[in-house]
C-alpha atoms as a PDB file:
ATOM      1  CA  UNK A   1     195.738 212.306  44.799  1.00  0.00           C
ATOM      2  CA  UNK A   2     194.913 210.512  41.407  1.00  0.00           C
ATOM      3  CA  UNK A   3     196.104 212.153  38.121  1.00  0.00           C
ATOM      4  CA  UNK A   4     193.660 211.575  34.668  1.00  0.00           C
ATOM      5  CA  UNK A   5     193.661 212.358  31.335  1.00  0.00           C
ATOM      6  CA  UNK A   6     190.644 213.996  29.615  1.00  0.00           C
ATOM      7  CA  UNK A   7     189.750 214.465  26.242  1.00  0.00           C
ATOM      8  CA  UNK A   8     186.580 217.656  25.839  1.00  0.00           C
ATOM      9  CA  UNK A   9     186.131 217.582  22.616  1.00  0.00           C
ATOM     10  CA  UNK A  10     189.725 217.790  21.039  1.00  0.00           C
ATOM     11  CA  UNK A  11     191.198 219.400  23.909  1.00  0.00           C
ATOM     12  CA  UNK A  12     193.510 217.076  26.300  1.00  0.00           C
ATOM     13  CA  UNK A  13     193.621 217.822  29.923  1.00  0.00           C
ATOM     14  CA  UNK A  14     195.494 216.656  33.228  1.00  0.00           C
ATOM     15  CA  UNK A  15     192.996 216.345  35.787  1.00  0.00           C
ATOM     16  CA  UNK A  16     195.036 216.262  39.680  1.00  0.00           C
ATOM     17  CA  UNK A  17     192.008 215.202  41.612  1.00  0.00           C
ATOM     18  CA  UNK A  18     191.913 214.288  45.596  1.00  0.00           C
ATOM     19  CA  UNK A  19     188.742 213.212  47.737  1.00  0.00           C
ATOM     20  CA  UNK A  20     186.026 216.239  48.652  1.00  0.00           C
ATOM     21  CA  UNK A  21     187.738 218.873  46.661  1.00  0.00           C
ATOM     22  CA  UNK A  22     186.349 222.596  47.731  1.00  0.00           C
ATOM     23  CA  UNK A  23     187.003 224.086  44.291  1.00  0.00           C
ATOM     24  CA  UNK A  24     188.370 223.621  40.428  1.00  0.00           C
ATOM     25  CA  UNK A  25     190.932 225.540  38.635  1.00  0.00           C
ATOM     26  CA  UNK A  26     190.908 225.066  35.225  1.00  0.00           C
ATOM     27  CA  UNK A  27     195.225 226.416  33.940  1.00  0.00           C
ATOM     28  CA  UNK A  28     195.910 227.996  30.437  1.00  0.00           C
ATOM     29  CA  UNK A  29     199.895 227.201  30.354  1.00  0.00           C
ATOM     30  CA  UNK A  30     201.778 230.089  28.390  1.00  0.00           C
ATOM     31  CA  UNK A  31     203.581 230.835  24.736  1.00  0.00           C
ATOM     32  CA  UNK A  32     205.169 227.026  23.642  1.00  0.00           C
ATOM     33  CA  UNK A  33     203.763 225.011  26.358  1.00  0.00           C
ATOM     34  CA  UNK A  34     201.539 222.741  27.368  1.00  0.00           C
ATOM     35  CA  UNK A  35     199.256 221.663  30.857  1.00  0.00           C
ATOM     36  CA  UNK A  36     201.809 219.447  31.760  1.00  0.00           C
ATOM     37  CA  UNK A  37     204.686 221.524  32.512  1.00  0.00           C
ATOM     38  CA  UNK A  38     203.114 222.896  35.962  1.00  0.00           C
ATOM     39  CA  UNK A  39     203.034 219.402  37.256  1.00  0.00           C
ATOM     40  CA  UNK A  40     204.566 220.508  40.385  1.00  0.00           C
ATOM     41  CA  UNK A  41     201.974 223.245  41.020  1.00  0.00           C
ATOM     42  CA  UNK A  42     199.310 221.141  40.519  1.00  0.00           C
ATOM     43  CA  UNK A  43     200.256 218.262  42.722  1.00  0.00           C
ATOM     44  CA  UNK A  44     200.967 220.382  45.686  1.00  0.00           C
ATOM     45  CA  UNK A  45     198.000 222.268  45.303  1.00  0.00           C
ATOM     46  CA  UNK A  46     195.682 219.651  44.137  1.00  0.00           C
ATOM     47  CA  UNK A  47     196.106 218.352  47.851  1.00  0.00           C
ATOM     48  CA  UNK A  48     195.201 221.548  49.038  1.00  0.00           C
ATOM     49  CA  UNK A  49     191.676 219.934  48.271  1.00  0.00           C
ATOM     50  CA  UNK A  50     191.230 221.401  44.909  1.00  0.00           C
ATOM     51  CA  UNK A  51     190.504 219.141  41.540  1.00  0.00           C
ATOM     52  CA  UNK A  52     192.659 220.732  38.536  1.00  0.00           C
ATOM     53  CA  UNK A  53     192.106 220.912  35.434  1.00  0.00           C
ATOM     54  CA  UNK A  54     195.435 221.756  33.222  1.00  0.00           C
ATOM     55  CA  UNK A  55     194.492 221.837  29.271  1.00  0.00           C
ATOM     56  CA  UNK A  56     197.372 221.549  26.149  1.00  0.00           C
ATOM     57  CA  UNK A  57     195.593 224.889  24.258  1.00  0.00           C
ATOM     58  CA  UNK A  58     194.039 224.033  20.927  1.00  0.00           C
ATOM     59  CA  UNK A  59     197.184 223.644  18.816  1.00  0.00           C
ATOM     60  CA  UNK A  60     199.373 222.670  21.502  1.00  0.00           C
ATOM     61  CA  UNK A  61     200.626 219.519  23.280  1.00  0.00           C
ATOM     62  CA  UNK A  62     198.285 216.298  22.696  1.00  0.00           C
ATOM     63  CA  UNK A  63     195.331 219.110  21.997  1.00  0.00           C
ATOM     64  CA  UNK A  64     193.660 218.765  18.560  1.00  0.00           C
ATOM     65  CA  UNK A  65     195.581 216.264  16.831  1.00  0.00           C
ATOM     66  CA  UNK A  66     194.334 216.785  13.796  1.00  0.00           C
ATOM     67  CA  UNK A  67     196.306 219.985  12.519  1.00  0.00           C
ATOM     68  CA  UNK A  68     200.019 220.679  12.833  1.00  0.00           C
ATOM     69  CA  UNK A  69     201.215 222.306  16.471  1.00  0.00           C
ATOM     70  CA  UNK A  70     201.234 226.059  16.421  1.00  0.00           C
ATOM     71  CA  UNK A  71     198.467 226.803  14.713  1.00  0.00           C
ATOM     72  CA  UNK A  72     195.770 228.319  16.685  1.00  0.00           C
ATOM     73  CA  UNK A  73     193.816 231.402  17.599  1.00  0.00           C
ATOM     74  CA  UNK A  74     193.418 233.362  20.805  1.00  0.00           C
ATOM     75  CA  UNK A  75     189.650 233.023  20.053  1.00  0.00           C
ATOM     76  CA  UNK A  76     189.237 229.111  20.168  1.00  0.00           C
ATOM     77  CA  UNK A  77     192.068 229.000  23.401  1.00  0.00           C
ATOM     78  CA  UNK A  78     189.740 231.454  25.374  1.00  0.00           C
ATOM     79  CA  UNK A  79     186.621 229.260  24.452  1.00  0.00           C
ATOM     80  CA  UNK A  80     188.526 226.002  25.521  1.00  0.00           C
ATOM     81  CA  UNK A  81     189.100 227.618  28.641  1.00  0.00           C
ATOM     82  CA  UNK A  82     185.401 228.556  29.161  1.00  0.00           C
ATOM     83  CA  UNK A  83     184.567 225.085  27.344  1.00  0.00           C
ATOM     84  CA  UNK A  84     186.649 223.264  30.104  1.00  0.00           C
ATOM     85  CA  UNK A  85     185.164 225.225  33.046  1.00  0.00           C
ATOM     86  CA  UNK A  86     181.815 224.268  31.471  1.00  0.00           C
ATOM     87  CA  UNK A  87     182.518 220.758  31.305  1.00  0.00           C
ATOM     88  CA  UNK A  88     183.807 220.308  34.893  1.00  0.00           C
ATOM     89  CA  UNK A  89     180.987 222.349  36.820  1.00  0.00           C
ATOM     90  CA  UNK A  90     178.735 220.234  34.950  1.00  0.00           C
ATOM     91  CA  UNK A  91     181.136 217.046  35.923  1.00  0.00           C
ATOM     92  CA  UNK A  92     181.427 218.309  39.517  1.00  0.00           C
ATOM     93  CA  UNK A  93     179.431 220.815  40.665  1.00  0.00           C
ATOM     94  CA  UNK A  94     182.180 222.282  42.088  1.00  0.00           C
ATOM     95  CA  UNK A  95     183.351 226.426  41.925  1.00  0.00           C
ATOM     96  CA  UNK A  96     185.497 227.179  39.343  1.00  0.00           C
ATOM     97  CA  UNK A  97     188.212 229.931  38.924  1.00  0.00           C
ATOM     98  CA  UNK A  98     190.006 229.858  35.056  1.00  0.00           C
ATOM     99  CA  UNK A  99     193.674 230.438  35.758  1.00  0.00           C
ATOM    100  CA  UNK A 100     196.529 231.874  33.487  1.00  0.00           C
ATOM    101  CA  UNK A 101     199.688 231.581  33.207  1.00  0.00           C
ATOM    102  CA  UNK A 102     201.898 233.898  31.041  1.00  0.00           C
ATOM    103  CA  UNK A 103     200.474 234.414  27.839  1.00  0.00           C
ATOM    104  CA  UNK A 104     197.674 231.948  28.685  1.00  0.00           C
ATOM    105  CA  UNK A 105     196.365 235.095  30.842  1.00  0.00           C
ATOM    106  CA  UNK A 106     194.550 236.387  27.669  1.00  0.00           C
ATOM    107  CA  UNK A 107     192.416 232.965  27.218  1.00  0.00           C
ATOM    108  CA  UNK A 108     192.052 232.655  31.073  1.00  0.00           C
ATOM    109  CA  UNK A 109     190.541 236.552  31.312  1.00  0.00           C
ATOM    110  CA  UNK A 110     188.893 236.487  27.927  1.00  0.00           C
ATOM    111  CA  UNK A 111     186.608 233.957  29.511  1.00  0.00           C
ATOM    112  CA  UNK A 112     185.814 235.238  32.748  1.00  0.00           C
ATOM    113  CA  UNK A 113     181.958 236.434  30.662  1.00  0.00           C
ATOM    114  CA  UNK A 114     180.702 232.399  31.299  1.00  0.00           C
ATOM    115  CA  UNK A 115     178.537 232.000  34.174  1.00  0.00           C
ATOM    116  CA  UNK A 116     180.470 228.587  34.951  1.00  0.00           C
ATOM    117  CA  UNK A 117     183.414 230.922  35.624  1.00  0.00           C
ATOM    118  CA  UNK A 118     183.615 232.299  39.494  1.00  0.00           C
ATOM    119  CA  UNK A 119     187.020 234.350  39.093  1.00  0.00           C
ATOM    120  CA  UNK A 120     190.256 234.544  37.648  1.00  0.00           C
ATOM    121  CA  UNK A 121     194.122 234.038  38.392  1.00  0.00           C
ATOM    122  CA  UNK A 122     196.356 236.412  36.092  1.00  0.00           C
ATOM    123  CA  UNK A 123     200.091 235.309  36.665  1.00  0.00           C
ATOM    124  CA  UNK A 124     203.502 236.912  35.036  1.00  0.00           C
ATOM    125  CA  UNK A 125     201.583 238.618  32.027  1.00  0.00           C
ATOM    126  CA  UNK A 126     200.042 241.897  31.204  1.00  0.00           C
ATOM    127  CA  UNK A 127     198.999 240.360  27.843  1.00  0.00           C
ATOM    128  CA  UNK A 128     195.303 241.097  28.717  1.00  0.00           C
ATOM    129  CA  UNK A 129     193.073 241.460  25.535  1.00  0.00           C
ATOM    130  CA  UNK A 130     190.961 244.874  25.569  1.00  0.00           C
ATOM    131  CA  UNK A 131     194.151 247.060  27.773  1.00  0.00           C
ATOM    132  CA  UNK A 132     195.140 249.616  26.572  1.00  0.00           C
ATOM    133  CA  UNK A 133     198.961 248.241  26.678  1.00  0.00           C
ATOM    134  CA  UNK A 134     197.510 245.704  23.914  1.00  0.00           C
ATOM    135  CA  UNK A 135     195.639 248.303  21.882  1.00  0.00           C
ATOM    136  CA  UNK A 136     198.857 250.319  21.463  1.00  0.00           C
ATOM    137  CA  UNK A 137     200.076 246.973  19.484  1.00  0.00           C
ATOM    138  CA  UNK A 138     197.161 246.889  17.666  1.00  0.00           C
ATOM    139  CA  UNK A 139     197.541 248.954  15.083  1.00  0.00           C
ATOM    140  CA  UNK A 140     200.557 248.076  13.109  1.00  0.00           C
ATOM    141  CA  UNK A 141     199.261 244.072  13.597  1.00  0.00           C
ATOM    142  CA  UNK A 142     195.559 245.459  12.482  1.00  0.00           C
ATOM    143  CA  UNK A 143     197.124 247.599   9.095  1.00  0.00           C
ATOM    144  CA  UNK A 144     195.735 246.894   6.100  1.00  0.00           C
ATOM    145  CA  UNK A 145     199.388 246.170   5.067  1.00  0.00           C
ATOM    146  CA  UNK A 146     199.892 243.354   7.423  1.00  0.00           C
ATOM    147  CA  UNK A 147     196.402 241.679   7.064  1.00  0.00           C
ATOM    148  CA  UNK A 148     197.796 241.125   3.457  1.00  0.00           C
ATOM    149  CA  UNK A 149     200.667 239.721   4.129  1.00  0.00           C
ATOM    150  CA  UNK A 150     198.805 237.506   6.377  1.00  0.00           C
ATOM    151  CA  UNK A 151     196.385 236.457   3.336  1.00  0.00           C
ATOM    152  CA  UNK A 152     199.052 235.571   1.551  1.00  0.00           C
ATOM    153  CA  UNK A 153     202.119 233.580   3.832  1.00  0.00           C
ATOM    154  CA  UNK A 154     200.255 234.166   7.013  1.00  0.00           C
ATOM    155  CA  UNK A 155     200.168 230.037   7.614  1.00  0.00           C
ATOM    156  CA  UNK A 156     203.740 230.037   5.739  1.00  0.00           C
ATOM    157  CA  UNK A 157     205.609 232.216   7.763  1.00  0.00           C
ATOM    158  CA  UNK A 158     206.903 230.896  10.964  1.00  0.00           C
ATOM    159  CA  UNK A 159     207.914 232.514  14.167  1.00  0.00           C
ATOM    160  CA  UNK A 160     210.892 230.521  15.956  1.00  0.00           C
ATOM    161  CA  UNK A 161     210.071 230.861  19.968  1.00  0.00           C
ATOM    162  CA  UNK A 162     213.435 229.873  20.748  1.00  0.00           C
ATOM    163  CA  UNK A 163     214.473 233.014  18.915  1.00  0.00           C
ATOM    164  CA  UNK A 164     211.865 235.025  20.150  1.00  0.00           C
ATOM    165  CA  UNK A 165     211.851 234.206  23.677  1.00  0.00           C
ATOM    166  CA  UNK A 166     215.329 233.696  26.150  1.00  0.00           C
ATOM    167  CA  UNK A 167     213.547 231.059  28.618  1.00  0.00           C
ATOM    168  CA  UNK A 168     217.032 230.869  30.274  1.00  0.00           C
ATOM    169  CA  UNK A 169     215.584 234.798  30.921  1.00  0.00           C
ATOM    170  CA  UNK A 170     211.761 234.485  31.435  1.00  0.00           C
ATOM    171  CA  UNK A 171     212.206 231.148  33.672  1.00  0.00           C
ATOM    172  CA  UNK A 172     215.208 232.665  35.722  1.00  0.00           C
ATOM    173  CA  UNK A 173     217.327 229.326  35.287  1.00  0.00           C
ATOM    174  CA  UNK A 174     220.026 228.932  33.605  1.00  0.00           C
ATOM    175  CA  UNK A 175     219.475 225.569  31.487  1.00  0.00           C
ATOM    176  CA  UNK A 176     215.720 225.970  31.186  1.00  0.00           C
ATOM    177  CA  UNK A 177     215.932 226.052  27.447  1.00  0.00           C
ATOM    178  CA  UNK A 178     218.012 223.009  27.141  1.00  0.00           C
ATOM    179  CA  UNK A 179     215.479 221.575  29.327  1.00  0.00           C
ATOM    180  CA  UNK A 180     212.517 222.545  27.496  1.00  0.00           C
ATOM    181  CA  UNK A 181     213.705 220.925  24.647  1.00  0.00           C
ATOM    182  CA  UNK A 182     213.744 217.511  26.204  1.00  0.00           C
ATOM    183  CA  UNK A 183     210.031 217.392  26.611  1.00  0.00           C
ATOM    184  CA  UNK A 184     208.711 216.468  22.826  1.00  0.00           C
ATOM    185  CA  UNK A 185     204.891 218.066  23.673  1.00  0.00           C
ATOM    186  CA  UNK A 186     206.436 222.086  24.198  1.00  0.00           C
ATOM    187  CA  UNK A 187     205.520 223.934  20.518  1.00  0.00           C
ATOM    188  CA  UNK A 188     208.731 225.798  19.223  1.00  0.00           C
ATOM    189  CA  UNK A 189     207.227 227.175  16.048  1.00  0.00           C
ATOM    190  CA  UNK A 190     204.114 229.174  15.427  1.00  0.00           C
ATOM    191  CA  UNK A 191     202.432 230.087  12.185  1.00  0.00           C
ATOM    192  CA  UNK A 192     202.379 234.505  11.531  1.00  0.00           C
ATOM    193  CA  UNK A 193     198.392 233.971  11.358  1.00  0.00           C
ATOM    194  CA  UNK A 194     198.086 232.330  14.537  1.00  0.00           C
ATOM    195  CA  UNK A 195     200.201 235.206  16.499  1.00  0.00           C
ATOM    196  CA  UNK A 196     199.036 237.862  14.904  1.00  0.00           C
ATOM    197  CA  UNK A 197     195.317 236.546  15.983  1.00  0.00           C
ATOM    198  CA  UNK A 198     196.207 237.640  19.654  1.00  0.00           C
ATOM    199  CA  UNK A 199     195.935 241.037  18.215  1.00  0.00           C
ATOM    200  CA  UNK A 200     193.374 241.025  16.021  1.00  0.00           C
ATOM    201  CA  UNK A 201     190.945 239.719  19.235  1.00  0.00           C
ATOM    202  CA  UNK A 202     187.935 241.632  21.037  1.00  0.00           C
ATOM    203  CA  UNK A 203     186.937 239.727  24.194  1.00  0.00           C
ATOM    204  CA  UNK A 204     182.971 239.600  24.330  1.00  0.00           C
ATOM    205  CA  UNK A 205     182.932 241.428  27.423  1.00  0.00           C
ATOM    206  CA  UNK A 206     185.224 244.523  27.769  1.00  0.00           C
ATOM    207  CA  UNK A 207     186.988 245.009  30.660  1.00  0.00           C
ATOM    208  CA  UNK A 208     185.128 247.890  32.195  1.00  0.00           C
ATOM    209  CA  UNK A 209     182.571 245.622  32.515  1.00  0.00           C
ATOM    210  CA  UNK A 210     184.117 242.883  34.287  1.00  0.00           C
ATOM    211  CA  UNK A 211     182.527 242.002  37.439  1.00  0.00           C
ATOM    212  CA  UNK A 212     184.510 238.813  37.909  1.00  0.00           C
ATOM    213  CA  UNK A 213     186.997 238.648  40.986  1.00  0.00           C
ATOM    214  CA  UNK A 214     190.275 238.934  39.823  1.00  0.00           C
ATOM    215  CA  UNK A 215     193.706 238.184  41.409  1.00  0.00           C
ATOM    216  CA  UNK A 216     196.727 239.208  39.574  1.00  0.00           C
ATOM    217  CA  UNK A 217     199.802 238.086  40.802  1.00  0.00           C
ATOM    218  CA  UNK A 218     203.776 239.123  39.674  1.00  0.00           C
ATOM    219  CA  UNK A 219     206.821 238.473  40.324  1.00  0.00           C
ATOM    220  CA  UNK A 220     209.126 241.552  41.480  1.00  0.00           C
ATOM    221  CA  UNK A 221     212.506 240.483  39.320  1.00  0.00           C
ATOM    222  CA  UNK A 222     209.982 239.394  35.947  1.00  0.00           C
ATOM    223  CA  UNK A 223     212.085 240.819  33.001  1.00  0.00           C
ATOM    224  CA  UNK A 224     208.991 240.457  30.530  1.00  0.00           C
ATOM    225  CA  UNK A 225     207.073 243.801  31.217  1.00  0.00           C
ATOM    226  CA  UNK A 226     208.052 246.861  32.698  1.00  0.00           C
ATOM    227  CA  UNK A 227     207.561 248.397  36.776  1.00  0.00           C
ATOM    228  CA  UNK A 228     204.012 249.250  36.886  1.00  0.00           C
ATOM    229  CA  UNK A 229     202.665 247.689  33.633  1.00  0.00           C
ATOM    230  CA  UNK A 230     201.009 245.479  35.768  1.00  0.00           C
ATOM    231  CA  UNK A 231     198.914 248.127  38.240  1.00  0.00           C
ATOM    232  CA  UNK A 232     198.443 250.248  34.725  1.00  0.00           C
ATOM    233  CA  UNK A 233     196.406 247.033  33.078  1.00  0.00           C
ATOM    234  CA  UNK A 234     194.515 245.936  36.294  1.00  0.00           C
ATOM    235  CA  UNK A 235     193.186 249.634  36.727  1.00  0.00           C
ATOM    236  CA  UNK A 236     191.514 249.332  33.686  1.00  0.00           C
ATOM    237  CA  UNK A 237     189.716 245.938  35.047  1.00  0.00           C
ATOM    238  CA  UNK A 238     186.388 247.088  36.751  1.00  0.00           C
ATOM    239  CA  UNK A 239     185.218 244.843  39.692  1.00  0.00           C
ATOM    240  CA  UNK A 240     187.101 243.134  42.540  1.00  0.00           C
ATOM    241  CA  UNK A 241     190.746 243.404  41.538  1.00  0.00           C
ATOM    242  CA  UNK A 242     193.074 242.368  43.633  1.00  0.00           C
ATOM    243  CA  UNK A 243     197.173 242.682  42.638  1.00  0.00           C
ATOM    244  CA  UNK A 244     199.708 240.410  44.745  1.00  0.00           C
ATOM    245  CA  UNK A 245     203.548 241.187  44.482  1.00  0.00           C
ATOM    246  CA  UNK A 246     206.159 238.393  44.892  1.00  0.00           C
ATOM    247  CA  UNK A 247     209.169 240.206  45.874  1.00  0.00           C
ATOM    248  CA  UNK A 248     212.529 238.545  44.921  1.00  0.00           C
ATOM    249  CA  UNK A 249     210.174 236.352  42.327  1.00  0.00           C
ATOM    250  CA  UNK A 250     210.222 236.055  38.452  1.00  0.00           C
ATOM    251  CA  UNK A 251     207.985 234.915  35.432  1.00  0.00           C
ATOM    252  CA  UNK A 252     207.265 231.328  36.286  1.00  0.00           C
ATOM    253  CA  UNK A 253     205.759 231.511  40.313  1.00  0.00           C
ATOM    254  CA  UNK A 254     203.912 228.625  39.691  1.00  0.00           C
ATOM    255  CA  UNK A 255     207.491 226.875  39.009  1.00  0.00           C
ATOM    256  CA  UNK A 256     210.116 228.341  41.428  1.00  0.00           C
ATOM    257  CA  UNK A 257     207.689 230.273  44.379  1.00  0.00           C
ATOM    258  CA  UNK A 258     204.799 226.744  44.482  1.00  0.00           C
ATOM    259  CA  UNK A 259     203.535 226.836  47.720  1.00  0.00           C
ATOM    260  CA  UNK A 260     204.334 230.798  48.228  1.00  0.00           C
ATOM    261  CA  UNK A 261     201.884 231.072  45.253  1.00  0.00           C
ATOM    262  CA  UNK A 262     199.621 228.680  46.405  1.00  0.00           C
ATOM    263  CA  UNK A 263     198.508 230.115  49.344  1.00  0.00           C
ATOM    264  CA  UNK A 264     197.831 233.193  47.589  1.00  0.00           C
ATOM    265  CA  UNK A 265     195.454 231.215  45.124  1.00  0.00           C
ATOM    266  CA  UNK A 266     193.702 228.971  47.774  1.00  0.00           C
ATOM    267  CA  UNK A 267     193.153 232.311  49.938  1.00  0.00           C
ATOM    268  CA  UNK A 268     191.786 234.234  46.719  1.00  0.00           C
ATOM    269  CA  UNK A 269     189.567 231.278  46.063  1.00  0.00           C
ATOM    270  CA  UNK A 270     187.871 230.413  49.489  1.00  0.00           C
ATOM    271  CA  UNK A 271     187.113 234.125  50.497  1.00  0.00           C
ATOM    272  CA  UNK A 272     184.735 233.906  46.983  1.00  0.00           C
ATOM    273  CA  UNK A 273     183.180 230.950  48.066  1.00  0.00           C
ATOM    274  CA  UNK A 274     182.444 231.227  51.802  1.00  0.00           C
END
């Protein structure tokens, strides 16, 4: 297995490439990460036969380097994600599936409308642009009140993810904070524009029109969203869904349940393209 580094335009990707791979995965990492993190992931399942593709989203990691980290919009990550599956069925010829992790769901899903796309992996998040669970946010982020505070401190104000998020919690590991902190590419501070664009995004193709095969996979013991959220936002997904409990699992299954989760993701994959 060989590992590269891409640059697509100002995006940086981790390519985990082995000889005659059968398909591509192109990985949007979640809230304050980066491609890198699911190293593990993609180096056992890279020699599954699969070339990966994991990308720092646009104001993230090494990704455009020409504005401070954090600042971003849901908008440009879901086009990176269909601008990297572009770039590497062009480069390959090879299937593609976009894959999500976490809050990098939304960019992974919101892309599924590019013909370069062949399905989608949805893991540990219900933070799917266009549900119904996200439109019931909407409104307060959407007031007329907000979007003026947003005019006028929206790039000033700063939400602190270590404050917002216990990754001691979400990963299920005691230490993971402390451990996040050693890696200098993870993003602990985001502009109040840049999260409240999550919010303020309309996918170009709504989700009773999908037609996409999707997998979306949870873990039983994830504290981030409530029993059943998950079956409540993938009814609302027209098309091929199919939903695949982890019991005894949390948030991070790409992490802590690898090759578990990579079987389900190489068996998703190949029944699409036999």
């Amino acid at each position: 297995m060989k590992v590269e580094n891409h640059f697509v335009g100002d995006v940086f990707a981790r390519r985990y490439t082995t000889d005659q791979p059968r398909y591509a995965l192109v990985i949007s990492h979640g809230i304050g990460g980066h491609g890198g993190i699911y190293d593990k992931f993609c180096s056992f399942h890279a020699q599954r036969g699969v070339d990966i593709w994991a990308y720092d989203a646009p104001g993230h990691g090494k990704s455009t380097p020409n504005r401070p980290r954090g600042t971003f919009t849901i908008e440009e990550w879901a086009q990176a994600s269909r601008d990297l599956s572009e770039h590497v069925k062009e480069m390959t010829g090879l299937p593609v599936f976009t894959l999500g992790s976490s809050y990098g769901v939304a960019a992974a899903i919101s892309a599924r409308d590019h013909v370069a796309i062949e399905g989608v992996i949805c893991m540990g998040s219900i933070a799917v642009p266009g549900s119904a669970i996200v439109a019931s946010m909407t409104e307060f982020w959407r007031s007329d009140a907000i979007q003026k505070v947003i005019e006028q401190v929206g790039r000033a104000a700063r939400l602190d993810i270590d404050k917002l998020i216990d990754f001691d919690e979400d990963y299920g590991q005691k230490g993971a904070k402390e451990i996040k902190l050693k890696d200098s590419y993870n993003t602990w501070s985001y502009d109040l524009a840049s999260w409240v664009s999550f919010f303020n995004y309309e996918p170009p193709q709504p989700l009773g029109e999908n037609a996409k095969p999707i997998l979306y996979a949870y873990g039983s013991d994830d504290p981030n969203f409530p029993e059943g959220a998950v079956e409540m936002v993938a009814s609302e997904i027209s098309g091929p869904v199919t939903i695949k409990r982890f019991e005894d699992a949390g948030h991070q299954l790409m992490m802590f349940n690898t090759e578990e989760f990579s079987n389900s993701v190489d068996e998703f994959c190949l029944s699409i393209i036999a």
